[in-house]
C-alpha atoms as a PDB file:
ATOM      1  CA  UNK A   1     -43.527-104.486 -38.924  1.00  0.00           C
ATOM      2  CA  UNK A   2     -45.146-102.876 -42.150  1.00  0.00           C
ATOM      3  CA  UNK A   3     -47.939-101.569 -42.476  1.00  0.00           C
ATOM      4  CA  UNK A   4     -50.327-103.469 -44.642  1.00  0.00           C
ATOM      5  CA  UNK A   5     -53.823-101.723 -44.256  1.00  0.00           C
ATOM      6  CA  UNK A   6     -55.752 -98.066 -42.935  1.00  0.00           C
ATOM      7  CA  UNK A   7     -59.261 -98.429 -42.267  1.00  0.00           C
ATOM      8  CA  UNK A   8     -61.027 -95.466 -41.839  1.00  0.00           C
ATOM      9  CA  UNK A   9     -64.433 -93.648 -41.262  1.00  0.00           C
ATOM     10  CA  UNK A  10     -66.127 -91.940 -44.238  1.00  0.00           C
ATOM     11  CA  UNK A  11     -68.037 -89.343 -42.292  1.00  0.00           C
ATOM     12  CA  UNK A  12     -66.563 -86.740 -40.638  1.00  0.00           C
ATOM     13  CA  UNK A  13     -62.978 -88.402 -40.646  1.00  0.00           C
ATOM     14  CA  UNK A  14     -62.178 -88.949 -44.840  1.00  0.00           C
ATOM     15  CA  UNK A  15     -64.948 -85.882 -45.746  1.00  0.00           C
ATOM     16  CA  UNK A  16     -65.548 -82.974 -43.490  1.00  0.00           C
ATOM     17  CA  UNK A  17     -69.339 -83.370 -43.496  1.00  0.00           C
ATOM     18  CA  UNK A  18     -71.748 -86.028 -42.774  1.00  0.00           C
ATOM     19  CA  UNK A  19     -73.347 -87.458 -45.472  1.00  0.00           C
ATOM     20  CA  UNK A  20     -76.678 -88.689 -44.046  1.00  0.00           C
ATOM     21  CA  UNK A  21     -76.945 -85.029 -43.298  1.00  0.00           C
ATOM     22  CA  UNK A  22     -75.869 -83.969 -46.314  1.00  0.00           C
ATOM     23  CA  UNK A  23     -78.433 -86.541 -47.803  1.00  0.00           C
ATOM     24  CA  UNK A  24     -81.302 -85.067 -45.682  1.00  0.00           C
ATOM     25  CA  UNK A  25     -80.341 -81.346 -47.119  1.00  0.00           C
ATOM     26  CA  UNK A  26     -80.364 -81.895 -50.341  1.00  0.00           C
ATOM     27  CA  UNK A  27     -83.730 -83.930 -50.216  1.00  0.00           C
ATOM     28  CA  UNK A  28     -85.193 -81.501 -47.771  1.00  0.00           C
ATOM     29  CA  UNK A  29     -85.874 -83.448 -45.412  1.00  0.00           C
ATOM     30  CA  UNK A  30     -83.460 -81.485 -42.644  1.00  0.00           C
ATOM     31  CA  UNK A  31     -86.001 -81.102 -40.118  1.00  0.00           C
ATOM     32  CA  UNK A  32     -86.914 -85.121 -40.052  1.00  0.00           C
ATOM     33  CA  UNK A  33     -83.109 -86.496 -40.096  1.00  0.00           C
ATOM     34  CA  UNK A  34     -82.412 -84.221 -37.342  1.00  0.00           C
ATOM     35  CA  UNK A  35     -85.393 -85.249 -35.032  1.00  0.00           C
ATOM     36  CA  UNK A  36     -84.379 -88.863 -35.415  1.00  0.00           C
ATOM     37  CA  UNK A  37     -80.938 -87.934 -34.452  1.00  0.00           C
ATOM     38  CA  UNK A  38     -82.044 -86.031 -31.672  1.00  0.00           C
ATOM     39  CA  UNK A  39     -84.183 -89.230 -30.261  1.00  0.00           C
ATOM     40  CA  UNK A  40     -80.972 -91.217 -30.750  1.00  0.00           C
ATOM     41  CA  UNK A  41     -78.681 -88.896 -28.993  1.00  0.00           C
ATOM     42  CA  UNK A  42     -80.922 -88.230 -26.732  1.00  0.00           C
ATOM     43  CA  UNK A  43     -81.647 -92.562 -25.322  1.00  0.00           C
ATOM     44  CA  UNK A  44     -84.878 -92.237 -26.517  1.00  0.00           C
ATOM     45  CA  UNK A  45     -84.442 -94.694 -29.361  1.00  0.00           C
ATOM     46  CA  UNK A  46     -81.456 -96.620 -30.288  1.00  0.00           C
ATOM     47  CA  UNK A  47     -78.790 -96.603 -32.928  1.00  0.00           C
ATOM     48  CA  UNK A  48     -80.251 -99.033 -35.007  1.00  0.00           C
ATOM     49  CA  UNK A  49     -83.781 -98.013 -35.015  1.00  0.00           C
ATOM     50  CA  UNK A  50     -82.367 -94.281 -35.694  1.00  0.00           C
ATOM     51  CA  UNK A  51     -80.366 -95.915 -38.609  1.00  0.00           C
ATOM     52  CA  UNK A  52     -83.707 -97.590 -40.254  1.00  0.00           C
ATOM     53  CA  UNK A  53     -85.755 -94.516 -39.510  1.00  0.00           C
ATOM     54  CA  UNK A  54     -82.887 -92.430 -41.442  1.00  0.00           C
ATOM     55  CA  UNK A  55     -83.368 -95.256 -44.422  1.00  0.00           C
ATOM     56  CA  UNK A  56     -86.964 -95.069 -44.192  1.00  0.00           C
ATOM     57  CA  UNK A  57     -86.826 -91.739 -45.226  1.00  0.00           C
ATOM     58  CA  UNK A  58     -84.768 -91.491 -47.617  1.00  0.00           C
ATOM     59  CA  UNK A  59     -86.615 -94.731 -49.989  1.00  0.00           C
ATOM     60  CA  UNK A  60     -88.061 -92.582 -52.775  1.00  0.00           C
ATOM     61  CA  UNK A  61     -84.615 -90.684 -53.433  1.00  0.00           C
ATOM     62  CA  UNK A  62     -83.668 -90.792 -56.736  1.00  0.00           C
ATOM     63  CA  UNK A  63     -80.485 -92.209 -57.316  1.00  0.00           C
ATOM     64  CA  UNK A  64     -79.416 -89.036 -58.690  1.00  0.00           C
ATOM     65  CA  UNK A  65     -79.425 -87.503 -55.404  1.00  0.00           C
ATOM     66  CA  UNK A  66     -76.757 -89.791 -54.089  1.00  0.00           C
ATOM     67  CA  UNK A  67     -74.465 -88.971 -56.659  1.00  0.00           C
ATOM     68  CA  UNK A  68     -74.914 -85.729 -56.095  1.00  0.00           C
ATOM     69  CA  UNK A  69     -74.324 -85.514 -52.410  1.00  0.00           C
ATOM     70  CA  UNK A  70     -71.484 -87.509 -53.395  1.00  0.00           C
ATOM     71  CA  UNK A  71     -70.338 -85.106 -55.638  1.00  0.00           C
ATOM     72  CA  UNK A  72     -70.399 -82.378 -53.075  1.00  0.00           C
ATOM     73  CA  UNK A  73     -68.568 -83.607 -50.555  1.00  0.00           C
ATOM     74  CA  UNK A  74     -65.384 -82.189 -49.207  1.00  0.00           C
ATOM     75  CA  UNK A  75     -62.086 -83.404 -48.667  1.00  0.00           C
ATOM     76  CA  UNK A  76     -60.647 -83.454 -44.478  1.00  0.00           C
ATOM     77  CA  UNK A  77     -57.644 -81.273 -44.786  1.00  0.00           C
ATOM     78  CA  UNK A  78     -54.752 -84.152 -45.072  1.00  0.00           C
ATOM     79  CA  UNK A  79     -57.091 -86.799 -46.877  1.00  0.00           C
ATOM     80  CA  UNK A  80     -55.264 -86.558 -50.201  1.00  0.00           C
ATOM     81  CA  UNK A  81     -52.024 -86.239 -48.933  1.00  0.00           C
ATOM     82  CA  UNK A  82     -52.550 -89.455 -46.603  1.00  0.00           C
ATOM     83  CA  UNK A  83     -54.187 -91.340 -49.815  1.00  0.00           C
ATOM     84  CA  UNK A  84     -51.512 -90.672 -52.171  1.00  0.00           C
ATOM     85  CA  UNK A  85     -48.878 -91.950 -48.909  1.00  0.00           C
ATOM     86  CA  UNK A  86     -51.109 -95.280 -48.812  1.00  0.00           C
ATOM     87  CA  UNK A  87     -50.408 -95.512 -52.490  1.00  0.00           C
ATOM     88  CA  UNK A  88     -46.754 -94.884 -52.847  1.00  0.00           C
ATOM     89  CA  UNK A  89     -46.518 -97.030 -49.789  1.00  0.00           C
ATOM     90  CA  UNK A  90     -48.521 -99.943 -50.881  1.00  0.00           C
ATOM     91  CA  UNK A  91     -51.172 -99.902 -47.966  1.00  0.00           C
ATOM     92  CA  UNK A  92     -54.313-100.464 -48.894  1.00  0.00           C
ATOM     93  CA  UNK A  93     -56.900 -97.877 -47.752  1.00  0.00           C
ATOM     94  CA  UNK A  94     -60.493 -99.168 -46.834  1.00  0.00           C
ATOM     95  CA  UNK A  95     -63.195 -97.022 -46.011  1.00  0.00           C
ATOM     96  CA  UNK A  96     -66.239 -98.134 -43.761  1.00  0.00           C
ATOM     97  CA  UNK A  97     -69.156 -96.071 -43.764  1.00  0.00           C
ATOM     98  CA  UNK A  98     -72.983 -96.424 -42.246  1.00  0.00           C
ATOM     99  CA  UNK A  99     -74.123 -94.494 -45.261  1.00  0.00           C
ATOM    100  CA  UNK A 100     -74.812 -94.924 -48.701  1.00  0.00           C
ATOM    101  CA  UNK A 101     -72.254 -97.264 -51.189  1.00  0.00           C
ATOM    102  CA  UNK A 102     -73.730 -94.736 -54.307  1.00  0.00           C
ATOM    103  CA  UNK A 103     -71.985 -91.443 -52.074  1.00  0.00           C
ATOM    104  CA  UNK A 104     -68.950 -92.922 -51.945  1.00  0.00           C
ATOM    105  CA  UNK A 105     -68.158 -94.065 -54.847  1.00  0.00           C
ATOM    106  CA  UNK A 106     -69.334 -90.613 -55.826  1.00  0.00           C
ATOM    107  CA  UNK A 107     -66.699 -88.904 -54.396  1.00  0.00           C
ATOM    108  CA  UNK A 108     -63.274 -87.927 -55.700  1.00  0.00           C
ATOM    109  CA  UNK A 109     -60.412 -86.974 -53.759  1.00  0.00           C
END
């Protein structure tokens, strides 16, 4: 059997960093992101509320700020060596992320 497809996560597995986080520093808004995370990790709220408090806060970002995030992002040691395998292998390579659709297709391996 071939494979066909790699799905993978964004955060923390394709790029070193988070990019929520990442998101939050750049904005300034470190100390806010982290308290929701804190609730969330902590049971206090769950992982959906945490994820619409996170979005919440981030509404009046300019879409600049995504692309820049994007932009700064680092590469997981191994992530371009196992994206240019996928491509000389034919497997297709699809990433799933919680975050933002503007960050990722800001970033370049």
């Amino acid at each position: 059997m071939s494979i066909k497809l790699l799905a993978m996560d964004f955060d923390s597995t394709l790029v070193i960093e988070e990019s929520l986080n990442e998101l939050a520093s750049y904005l300034r808004l470190d100390s806010n992101i982290s308290s929701i995370t804190e609730q969330a990790m902590a049971g206090k709220i769950d992982f959906t509320t945490s994820m619409n408090l996170k979005v919440k806060s981030f509404k009046d970002a300019p879409s600049e700020a995504l692309t820049a995030v994007g932009n700064r992002l680092t590469a997981s040691p191994g992530a371009n060596e196992l994206i240019d395998f996928c491509k000389l292998s034919n497997i297709r390579l699809s990433i799933i992320s919680g975050g933002f659709i503007q960050i990722l297709d800001a970033f370049s391996l």
